[in-house]
C-alpha atoms as a PDB file:
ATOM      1  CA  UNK A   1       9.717  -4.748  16.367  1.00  0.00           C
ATOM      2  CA  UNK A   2      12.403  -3.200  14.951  1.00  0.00           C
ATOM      3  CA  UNK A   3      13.789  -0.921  11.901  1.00  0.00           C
ATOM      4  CA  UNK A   4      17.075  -1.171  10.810  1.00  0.00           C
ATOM      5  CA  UNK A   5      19.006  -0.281   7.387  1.00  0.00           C
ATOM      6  CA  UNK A   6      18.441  -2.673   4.727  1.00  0.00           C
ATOM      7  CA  UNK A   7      22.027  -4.441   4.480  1.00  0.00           C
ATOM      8  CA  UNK A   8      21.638  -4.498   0.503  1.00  0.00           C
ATOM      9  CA  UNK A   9      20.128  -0.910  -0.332  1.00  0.00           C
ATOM     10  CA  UNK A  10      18.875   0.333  -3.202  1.00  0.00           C
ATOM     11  CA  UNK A  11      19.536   3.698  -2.666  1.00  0.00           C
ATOM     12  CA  UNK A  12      21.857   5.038  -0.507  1.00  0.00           C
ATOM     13  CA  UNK A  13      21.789   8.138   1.823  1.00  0.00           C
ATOM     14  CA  UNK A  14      25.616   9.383   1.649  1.00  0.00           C
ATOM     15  CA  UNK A  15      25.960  11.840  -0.829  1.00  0.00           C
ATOM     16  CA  UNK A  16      24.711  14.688  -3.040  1.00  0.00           C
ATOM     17  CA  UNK A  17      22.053  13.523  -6.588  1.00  0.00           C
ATOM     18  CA  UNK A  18      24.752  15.234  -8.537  1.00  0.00           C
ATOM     19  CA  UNK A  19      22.237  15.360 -11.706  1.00  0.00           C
ATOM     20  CA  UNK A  20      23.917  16.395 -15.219  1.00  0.00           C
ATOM     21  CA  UNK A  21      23.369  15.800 -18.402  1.00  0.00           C
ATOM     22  CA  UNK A  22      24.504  12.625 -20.866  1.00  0.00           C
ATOM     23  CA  UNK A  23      23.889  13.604 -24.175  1.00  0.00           C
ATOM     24  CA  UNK A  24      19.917  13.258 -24.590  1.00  0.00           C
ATOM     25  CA  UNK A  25      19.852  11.609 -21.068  1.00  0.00           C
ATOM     26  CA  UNK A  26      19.797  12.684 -17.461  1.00  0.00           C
ATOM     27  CA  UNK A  27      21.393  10.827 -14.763  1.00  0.00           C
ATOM     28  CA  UNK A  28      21.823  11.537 -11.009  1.00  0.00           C
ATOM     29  CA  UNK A  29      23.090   9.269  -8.114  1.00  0.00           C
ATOM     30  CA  UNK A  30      21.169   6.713  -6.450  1.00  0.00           C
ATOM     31  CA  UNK A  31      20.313   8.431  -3.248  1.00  0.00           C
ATOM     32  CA  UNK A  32      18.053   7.685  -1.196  1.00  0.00           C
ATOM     33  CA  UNK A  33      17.071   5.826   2.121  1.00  0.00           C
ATOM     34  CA  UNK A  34      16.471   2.337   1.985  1.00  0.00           C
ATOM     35  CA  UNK A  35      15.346   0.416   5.585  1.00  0.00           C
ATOM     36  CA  UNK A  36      13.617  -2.950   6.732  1.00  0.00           C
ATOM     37  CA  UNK A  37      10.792  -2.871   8.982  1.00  0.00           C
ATOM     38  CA  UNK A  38      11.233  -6.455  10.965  1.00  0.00           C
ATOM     39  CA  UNK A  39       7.410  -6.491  12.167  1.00  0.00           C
ATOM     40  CA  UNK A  40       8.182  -9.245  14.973  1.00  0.00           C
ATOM     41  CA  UNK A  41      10.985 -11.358  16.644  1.00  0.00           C
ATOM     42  CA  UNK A  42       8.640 -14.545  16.067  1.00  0.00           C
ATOM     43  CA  UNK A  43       9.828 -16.587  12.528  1.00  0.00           C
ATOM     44  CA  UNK A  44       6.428 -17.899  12.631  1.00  0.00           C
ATOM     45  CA  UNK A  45       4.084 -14.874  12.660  1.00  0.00           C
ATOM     46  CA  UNK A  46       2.854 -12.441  10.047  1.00  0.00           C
ATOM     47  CA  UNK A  47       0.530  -9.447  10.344  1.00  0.00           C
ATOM     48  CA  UNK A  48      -2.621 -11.898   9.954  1.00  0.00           C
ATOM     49  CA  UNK A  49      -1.839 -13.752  12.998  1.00  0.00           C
ATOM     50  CA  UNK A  50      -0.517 -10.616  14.905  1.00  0.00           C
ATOM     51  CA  UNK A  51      -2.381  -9.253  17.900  1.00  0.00           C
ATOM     52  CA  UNK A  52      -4.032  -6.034  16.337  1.00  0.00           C
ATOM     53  CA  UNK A  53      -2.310  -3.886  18.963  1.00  0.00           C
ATOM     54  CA  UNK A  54       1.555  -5.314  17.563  1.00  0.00           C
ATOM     55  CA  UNK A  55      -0.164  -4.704  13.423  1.00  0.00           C
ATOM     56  CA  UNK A  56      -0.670  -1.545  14.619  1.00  0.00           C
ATOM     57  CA  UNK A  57       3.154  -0.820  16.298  1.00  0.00           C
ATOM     58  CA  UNK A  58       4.078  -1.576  12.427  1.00  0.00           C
ATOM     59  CA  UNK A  59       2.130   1.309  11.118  1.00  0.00           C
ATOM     60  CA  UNK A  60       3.067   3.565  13.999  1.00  0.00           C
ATOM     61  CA  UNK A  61       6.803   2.541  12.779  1.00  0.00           C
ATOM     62  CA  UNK A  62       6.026   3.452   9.361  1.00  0.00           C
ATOM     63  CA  UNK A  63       4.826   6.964  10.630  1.00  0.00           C
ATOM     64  CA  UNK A  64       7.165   7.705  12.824  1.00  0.00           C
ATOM     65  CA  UNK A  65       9.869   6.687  10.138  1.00  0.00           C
ATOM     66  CA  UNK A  66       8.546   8.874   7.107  1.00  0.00           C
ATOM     67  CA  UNK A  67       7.993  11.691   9.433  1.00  0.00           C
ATOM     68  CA  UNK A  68      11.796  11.670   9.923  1.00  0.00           C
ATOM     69  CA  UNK A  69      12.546  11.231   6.226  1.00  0.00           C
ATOM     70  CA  UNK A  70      10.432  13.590   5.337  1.00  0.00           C
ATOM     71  CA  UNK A  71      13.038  16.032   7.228  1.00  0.00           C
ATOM     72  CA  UNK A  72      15.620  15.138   4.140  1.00  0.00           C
ATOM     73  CA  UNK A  73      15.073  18.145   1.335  1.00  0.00           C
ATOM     74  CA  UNK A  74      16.675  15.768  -1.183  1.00  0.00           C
ATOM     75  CA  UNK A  75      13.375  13.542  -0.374  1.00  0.00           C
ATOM     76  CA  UNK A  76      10.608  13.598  -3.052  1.00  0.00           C
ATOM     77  CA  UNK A  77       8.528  10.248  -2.076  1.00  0.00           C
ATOM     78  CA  UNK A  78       8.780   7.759   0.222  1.00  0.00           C
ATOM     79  CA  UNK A  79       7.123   4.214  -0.664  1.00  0.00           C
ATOM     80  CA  UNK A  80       6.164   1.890   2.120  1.00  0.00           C
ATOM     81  CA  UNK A  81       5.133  -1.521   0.570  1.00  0.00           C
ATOM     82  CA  UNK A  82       5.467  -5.173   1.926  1.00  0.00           C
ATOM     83  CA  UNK A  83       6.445  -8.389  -0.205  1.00  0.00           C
ATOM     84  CA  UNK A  84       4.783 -11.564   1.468  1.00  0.00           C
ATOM     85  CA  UNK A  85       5.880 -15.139   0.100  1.00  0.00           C
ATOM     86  CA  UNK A  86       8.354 -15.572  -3.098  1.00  0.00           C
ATOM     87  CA  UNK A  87       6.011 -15.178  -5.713  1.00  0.00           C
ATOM     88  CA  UNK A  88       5.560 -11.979  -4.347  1.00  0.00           C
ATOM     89  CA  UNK A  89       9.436 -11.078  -4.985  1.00  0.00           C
ATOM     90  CA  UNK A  90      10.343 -11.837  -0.768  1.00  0.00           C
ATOM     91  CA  UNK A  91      13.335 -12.761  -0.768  1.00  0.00           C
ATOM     92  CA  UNK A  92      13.264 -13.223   3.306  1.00  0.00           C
ATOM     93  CA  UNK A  93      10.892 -15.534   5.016  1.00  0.00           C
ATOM     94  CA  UNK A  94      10.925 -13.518   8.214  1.00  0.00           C
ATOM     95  CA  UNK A  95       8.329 -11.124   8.102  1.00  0.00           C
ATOM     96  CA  UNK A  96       8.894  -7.559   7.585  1.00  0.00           C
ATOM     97  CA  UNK A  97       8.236  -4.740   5.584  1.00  0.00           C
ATOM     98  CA  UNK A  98      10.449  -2.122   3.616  1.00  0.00           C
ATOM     99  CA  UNK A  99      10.129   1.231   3.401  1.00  0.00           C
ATOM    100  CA  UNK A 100      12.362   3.667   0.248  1.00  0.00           C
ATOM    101  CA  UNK A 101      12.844   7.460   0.124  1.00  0.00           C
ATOM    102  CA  UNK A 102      13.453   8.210  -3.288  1.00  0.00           C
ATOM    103  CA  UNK A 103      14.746  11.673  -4.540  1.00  0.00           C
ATOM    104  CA  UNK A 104      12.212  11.439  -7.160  1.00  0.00           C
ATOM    105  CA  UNK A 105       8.552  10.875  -8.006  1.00  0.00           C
ATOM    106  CA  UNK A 106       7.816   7.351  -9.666  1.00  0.00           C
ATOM    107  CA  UNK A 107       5.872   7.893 -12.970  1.00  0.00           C
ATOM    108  CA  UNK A 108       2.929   5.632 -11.683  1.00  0.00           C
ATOM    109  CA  UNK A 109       2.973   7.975  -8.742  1.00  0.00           C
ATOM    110  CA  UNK A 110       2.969  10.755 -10.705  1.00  0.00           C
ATOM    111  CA  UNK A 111      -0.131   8.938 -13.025  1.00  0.00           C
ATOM    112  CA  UNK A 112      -1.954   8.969 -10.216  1.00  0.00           C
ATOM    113  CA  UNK A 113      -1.851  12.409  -8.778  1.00  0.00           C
ATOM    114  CA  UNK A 114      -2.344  13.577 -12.085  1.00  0.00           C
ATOM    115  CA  UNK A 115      -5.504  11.879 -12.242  1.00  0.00           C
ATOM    116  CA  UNK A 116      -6.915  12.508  -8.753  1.00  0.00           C
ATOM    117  CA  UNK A 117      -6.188  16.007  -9.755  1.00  0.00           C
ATOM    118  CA  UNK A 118      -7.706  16.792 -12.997  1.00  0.00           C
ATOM    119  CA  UNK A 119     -10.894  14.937 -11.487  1.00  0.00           C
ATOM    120  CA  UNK A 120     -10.636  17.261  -8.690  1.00  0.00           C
ATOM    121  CA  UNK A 121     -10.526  20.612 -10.991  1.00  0.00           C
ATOM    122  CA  UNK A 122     -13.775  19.301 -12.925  1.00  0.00           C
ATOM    123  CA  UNK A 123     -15.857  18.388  -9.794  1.00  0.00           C
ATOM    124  CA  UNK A 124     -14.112  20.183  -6.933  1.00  0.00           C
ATOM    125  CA  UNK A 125     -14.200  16.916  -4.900  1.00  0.00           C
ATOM    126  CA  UNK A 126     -11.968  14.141  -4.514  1.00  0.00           C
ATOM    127  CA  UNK A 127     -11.964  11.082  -6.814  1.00  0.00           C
ATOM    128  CA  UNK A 128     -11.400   8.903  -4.362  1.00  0.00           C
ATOM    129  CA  UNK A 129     -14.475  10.211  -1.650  1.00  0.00           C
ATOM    130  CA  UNK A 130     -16.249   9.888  -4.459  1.00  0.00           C
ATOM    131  CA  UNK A 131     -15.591   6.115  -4.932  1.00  0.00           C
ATOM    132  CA  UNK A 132     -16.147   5.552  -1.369  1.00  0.00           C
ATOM    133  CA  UNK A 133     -19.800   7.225  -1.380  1.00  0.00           C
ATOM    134  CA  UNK A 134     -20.258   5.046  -4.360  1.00  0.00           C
ATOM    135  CA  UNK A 135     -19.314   1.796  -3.387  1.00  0.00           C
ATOM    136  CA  UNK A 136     -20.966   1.980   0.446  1.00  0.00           C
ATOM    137  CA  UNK A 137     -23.710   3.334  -1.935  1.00  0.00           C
ATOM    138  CA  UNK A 138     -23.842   0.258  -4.144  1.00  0.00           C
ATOM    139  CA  UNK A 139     -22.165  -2.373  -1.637  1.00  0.00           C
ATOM    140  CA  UNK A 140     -21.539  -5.018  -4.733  1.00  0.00           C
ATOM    141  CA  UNK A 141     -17.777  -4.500  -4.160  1.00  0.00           C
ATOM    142  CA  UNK A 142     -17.168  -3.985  -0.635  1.00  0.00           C
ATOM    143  CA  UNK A 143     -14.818  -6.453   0.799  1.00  0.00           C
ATOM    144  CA  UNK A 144     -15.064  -5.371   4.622  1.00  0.00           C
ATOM    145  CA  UNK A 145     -15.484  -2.392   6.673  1.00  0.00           C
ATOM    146  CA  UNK A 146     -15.097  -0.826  10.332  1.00  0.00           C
ATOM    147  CA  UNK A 147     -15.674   2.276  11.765  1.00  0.00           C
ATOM    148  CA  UNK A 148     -13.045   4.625   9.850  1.00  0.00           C
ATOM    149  CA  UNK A 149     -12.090   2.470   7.455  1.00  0.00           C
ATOM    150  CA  UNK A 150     -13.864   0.538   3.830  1.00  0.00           C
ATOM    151  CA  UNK A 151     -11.964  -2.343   1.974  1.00  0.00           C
ATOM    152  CA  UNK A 152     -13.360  -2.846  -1.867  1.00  0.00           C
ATOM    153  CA  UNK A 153     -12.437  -4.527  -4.651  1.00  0.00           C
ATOM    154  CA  UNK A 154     -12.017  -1.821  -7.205  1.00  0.00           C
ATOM    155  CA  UNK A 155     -14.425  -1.306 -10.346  1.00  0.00           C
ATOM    156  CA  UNK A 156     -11.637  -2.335 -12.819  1.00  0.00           C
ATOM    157  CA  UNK A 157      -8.733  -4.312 -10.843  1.00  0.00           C
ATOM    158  CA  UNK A 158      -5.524  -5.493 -12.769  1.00  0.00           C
ATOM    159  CA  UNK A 159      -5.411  -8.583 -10.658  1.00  0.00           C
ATOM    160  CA  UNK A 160      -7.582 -11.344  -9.154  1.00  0.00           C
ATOM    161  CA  UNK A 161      -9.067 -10.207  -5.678  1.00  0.00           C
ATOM    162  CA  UNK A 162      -7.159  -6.777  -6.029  1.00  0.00           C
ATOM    163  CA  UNK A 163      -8.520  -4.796  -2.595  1.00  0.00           C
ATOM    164  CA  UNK A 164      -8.372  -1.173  -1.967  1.00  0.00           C
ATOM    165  CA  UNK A 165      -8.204  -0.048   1.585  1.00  0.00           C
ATOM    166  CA  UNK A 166      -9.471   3.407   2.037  1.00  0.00           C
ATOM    167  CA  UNK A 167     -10.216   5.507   5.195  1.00  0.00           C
ATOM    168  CA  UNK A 168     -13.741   6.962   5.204  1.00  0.00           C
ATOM    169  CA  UNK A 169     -12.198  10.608   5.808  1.00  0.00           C
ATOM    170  CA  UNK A 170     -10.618  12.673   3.478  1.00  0.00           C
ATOM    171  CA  UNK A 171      -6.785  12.591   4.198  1.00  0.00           C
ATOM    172  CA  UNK A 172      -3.739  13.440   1.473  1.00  0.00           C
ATOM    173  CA  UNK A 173      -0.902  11.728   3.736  1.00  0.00           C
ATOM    174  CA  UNK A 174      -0.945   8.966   6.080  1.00  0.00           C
ATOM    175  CA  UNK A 175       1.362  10.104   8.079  1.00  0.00           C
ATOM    176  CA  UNK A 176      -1.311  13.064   9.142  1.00  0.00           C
ATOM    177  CA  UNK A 177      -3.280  11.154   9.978  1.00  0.00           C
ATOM    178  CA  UNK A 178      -5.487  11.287  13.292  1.00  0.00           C
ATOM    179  CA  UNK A 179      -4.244   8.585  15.978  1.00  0.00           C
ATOM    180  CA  UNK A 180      -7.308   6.744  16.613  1.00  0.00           C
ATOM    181  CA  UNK A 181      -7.073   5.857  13.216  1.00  0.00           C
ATOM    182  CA  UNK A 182      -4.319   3.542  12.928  1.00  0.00           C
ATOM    183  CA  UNK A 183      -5.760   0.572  15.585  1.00  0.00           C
ATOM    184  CA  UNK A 184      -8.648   0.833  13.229  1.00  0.00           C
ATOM    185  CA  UNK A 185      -6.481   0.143  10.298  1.00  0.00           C
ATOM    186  CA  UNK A 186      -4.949  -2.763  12.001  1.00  0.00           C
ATOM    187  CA  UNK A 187      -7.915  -3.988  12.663  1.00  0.00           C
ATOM    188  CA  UNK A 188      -9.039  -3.961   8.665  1.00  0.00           C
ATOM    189  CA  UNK A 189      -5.941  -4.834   7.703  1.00  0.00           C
ATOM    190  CA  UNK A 190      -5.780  -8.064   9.703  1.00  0.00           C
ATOM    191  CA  UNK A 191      -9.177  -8.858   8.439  1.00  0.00           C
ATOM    192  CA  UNK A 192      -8.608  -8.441   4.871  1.00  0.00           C
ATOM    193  CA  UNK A 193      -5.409 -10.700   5.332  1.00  0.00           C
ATOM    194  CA  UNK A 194      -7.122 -13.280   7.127  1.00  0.00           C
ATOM    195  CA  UNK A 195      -9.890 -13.153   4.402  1.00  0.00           C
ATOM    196  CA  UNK A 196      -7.656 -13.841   2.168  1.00  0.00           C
ATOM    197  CA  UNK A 197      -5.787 -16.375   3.524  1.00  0.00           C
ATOM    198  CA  UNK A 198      -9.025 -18.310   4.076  1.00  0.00           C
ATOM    199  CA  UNK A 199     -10.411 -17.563   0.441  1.00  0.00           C
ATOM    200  CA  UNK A 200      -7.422 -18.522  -1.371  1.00  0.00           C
ATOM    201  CA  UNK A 201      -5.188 -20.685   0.620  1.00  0.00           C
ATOM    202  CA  UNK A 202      -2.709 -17.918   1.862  1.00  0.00           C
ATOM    203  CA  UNK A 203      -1.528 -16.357  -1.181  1.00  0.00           C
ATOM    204  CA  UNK A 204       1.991 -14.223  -1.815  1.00  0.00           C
ATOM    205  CA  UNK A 205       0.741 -10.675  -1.826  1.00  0.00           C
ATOM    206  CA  UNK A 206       2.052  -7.401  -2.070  1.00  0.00           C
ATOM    207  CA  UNK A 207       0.781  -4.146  -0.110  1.00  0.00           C
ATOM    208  CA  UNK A 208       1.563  -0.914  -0.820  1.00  0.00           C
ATOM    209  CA  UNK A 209       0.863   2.514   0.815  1.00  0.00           C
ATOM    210  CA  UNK A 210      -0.244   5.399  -1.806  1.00  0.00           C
ATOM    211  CA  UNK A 211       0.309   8.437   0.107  1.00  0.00           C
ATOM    212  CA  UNK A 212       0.970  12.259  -0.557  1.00  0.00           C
ATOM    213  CA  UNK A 213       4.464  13.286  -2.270  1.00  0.00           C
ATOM    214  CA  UNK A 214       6.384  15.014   0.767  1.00  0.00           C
ATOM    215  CA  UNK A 215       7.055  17.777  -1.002  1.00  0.00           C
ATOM    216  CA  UNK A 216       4.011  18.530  -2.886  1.00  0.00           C
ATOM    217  CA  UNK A 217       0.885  19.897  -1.491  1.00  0.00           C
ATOM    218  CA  UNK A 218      -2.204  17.500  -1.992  1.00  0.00           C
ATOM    219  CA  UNK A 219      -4.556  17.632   0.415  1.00  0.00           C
ATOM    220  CA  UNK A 220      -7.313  18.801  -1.774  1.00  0.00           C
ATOM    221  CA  UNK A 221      -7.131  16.081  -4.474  1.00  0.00           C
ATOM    222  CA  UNK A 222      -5.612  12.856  -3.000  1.00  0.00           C
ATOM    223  CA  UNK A 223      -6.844  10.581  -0.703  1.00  0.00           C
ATOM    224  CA  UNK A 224      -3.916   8.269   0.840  1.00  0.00           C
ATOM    225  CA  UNK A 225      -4.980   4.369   0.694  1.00  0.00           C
ATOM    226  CA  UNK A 226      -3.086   0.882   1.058  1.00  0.00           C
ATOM    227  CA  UNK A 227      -3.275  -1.167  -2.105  1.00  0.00           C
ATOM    228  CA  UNK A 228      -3.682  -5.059  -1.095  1.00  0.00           C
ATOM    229  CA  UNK A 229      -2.298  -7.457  -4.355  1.00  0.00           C
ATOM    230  CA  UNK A 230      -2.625 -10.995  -4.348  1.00  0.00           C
ATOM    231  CA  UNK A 231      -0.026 -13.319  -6.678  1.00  0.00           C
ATOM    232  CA  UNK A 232      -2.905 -15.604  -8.573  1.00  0.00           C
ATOM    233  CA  UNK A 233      -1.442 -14.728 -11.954  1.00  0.00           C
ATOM    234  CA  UNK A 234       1.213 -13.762 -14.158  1.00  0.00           C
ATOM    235  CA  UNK A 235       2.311 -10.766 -15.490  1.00  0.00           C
ATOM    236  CA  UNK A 236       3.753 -11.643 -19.240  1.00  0.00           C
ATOM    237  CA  UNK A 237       4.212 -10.354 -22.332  1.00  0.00           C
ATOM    238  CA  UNK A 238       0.913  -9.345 -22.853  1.00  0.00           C
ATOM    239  CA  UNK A 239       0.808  -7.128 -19.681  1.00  0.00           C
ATOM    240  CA  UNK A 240       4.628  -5.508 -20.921  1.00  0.00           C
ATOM    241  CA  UNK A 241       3.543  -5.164 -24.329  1.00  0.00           C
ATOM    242  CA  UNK A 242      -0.009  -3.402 -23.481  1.00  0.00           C
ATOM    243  CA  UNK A 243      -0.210  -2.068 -20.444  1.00  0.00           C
ATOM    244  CA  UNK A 244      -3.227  -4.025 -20.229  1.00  0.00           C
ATOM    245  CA  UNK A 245      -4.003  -7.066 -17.471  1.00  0.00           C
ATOM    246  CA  UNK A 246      -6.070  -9.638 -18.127  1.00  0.00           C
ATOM    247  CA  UNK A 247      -7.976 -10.737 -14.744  1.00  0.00           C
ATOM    248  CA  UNK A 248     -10.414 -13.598 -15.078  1.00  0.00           C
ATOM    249  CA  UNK A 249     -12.252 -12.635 -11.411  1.00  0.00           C
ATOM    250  CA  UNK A 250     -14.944  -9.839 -11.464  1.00  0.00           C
ATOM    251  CA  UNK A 251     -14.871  -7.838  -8.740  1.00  0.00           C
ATOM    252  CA  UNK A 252     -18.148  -8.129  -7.469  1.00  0.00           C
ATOM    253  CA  UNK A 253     -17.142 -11.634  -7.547  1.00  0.00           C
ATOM    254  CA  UNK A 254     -13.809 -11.260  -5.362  1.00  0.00           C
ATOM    255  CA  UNK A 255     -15.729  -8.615  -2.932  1.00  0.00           C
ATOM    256  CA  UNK A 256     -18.596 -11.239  -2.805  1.00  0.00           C
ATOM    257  CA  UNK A 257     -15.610 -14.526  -1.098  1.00  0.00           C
ATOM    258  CA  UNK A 258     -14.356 -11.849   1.056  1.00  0.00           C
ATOM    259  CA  UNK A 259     -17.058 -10.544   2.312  1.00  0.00           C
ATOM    260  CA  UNK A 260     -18.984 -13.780   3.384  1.00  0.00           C
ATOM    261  CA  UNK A 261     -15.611 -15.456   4.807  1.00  0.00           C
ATOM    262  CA  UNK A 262     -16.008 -14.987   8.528  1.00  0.00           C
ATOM    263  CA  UNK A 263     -12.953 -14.733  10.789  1.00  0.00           C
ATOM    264  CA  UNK A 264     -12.664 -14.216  14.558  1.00  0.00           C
ATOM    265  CA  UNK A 265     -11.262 -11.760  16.142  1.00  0.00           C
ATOM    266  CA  UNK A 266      -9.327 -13.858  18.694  1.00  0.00           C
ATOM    267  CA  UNK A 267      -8.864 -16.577  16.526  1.00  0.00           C
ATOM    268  CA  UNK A 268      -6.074 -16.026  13.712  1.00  0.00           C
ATOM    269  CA  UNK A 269      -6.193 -18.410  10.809  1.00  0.00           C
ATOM    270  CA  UNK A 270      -3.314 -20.354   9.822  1.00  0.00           C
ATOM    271  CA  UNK A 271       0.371 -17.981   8.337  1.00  0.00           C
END
């Protein structure tokens, strides 16, 4: 495994933001840190057919790497996410992951923090715990689930078989999180992959990491989880024009095809 600087950045970390004012607009420079997890010499392997202990040298390379970031001052947020297959906007084959420091906070970011955080003053606990105790409550939408860690399909997804992986204790930032935690994330992580890739023929996906602003203190009111997005329909003009999504799966439905697909351990499915 390696991580290297993506050849074609979109943000680049020579520089100052040099923000000033256009008129009515703002502008600064694009700078940032843009770099390209490569999650395994092997053309042929992805993070579903991994051994758990190499899925879980990935997220110990996505640690290690925002805890370095995270040193930058110009550094607001740093997005890991990972683009599998070309619907899902990979424009390698070789698998590997990407991770972006940006100097500011993305508005969906900033959406959700907002959210977890007015929740949080109202009931003094966190939205997402809440969820959790819910859902293992209810188990209708629960996907899979290990020791430290639940995977659900949420109560109003945008898209088909949407999953939500969420650890079972209260943590703002991944990156703080315990140790023992991240083989058990592998572990859930392969499984939900696998699921999929049984369920619905190995789909394009997209994951992404929500975690804590760098800069901002959260712990209270967020609760860091990996967002799991399958490519089973289109986003059109609908969706642009709206806001809305339109997804024709419940999620008791999607929750229900995970959770009674049965993979082994030792046995990874097909890439």
């Amino acid at each position: 495994m390696r991580v290297v600087p993506n050849k074609f950045p979109a943000l680049g970390i020579e520089g100052d933001l040099d923000r000033q004012a256009d008129g009515m607009f703002d502008k600064m420079n694009g700078i940032g840190a843009h770099e390209v997890v490569i999650e395994t010499p092997n053309h042929m392997e992805n993070l579903a057919s991994m051994p758990v202990k190499r899925v879980e040298d990935v997220l110990w390379a996505f640690r290690d790497r925002i805890l370095d970031l995270k040193q930058d001052r110009r550094f607001k947020y740093i997005l890991v996410f990972k683009n599998h297959g070309e619907a899902a906007g990979a424009s390698l084959e070789h698998p590997h992951s990407q991770l972006i420091a940006l100097p500011i906070l993305p508005k969906q970011v900033v959406e959700e923090l907002e959210g977890a955080k007015r929740y949080f003053s109202n009931k003094e606990r966190c939205i997402f715990c809440d969820i959790i105790r819910q859902e293992l409550e209810a188990r209708i939408r629960i996907a899979a689930e290990n020791e430290d860690f639940v995977t659900l399909c949420p109560y109003a997804p945008r898209f088909p078989f949407e999953a939500w992986i969420l650890p079972k204790r209260h943590e703002s930032a991944f990156e703080n999180s315990p140790s023992h935690l991240y083989e058990n994330l592998a572990r859930i992580l392969r499984t939900v992959l696998n699921k999929a890739n049984l369920v619905l023929d190995s789909p394009a996906y997209n994951l992404v990491l929500h975690s804590s602003p760098i800069q901002e203190n959260t712990a209270d009111y967020f609760h860091w989880h990996v967002e799991f997005m399958p490519k089973l329909t289109k986003t059109a003009g609908f969706e642009w024009g709206t806001g809305f999504y339109i997804n024709p799966t419940a999620p008791e439905e999607s929750a229900r095809f995970l959770r009674e697909v049965r993979v082994e351990e030792k046995q990874p499915v097909k890439a």
